[in-house]
Protein backbone atom coordinates (compact mmCIF):
# COMPACT_ATOMS: atom_id res chain seq x y z
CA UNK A 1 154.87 85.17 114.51
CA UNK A 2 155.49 82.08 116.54
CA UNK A 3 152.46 80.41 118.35
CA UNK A 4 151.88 81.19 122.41
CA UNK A 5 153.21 78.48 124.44
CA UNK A 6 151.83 77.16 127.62
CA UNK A 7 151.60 74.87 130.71
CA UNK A 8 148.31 73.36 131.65
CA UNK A 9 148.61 72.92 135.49
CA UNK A 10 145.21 72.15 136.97
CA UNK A 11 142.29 69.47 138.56
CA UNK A 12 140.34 69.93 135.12
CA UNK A 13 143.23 70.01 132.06
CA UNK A 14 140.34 68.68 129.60
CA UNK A 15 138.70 72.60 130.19
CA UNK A 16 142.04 74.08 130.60
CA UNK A 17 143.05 72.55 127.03
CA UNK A 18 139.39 73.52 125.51
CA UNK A 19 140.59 76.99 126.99
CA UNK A 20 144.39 76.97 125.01
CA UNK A 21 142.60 75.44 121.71
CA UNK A 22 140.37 78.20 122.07
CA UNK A 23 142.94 80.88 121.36
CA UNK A 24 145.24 78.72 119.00
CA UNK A 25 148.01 78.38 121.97
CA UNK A 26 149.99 75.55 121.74
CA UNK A 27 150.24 73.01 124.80
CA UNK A 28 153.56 72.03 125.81
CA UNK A 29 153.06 70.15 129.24
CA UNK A 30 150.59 69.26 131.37
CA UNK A 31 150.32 68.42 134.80
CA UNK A 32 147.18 67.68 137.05
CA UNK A 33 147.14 69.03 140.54
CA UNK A 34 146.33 66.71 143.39
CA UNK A 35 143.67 67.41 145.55
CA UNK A 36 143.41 71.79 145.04
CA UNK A 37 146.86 71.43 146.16
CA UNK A 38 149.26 73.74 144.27
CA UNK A 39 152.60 72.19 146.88
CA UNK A 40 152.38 68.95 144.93
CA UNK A 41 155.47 66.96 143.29
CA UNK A 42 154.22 68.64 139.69
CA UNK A 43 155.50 72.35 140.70
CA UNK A 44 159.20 71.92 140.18
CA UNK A 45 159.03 70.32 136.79
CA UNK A 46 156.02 73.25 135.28
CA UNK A 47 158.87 75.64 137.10
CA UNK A 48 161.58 74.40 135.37
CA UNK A 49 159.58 74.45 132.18
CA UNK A 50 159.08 78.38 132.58
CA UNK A 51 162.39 79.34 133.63
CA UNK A 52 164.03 77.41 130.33
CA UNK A 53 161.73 79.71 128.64
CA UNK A 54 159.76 76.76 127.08
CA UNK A 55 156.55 77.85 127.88
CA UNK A 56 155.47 81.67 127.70
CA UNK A 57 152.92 80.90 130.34
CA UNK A 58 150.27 78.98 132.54
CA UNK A 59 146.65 78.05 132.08
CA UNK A 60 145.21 76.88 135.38
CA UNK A 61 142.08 76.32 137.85
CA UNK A 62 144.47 77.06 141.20
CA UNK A 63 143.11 80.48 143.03
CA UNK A 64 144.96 83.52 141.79
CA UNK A 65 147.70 83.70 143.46
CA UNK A 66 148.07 80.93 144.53
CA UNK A 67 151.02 79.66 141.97
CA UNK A 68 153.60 79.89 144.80
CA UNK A 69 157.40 81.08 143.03
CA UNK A 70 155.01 81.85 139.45
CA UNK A 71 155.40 85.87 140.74
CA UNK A 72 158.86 85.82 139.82
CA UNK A 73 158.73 84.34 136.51
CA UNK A 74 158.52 86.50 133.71
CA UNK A 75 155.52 84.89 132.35
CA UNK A 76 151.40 85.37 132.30
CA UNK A 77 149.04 82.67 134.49
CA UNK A 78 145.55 82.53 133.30
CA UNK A 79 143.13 81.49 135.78
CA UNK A 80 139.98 79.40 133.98
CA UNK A 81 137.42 79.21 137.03
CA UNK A 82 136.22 75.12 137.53
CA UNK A 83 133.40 73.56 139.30
């Protein structure tokens, strides 16, 4: 059984990536967001990730729903509340 992929995509990766190691996940990108901003220059390349099917899913702080385009992805988000 191969290891869970994901994207950390967030203003805190350092929790987000506490979070992954957590649950044995393996990391393949990360990308900080700007400002609680989730329309930042970062979005295409994490999308591009998930459609090439390089990342089963994303670990973030961004409000649920929020991930605008991540709805029609076939993958999971995981939302890891931040101060």
């Amino acid at each position: 059984m191969s290891r869970i992929r994901v994207v950390l995509y967030g203003t805190a990766p350092h929790k987000l990536r506490a979070y992954a190691d957590a649950r044995d996940w393996t990391v393949v990108a990360e990308f900080t967001r700007e400002g609680g901003s989730t329309a930042d220059a970062a979005w295409p390349y994490l999308s591009a990730l998930l459609e090439a099917r390089r990342a089963d899913g994303v670990v973030t702080d961004a409000e649920p729903g929020s991930l605008v385009g991540a709805e029609d992805l076939d993958v999971f988000t995981v939302h890891v509340p931040t101060p």
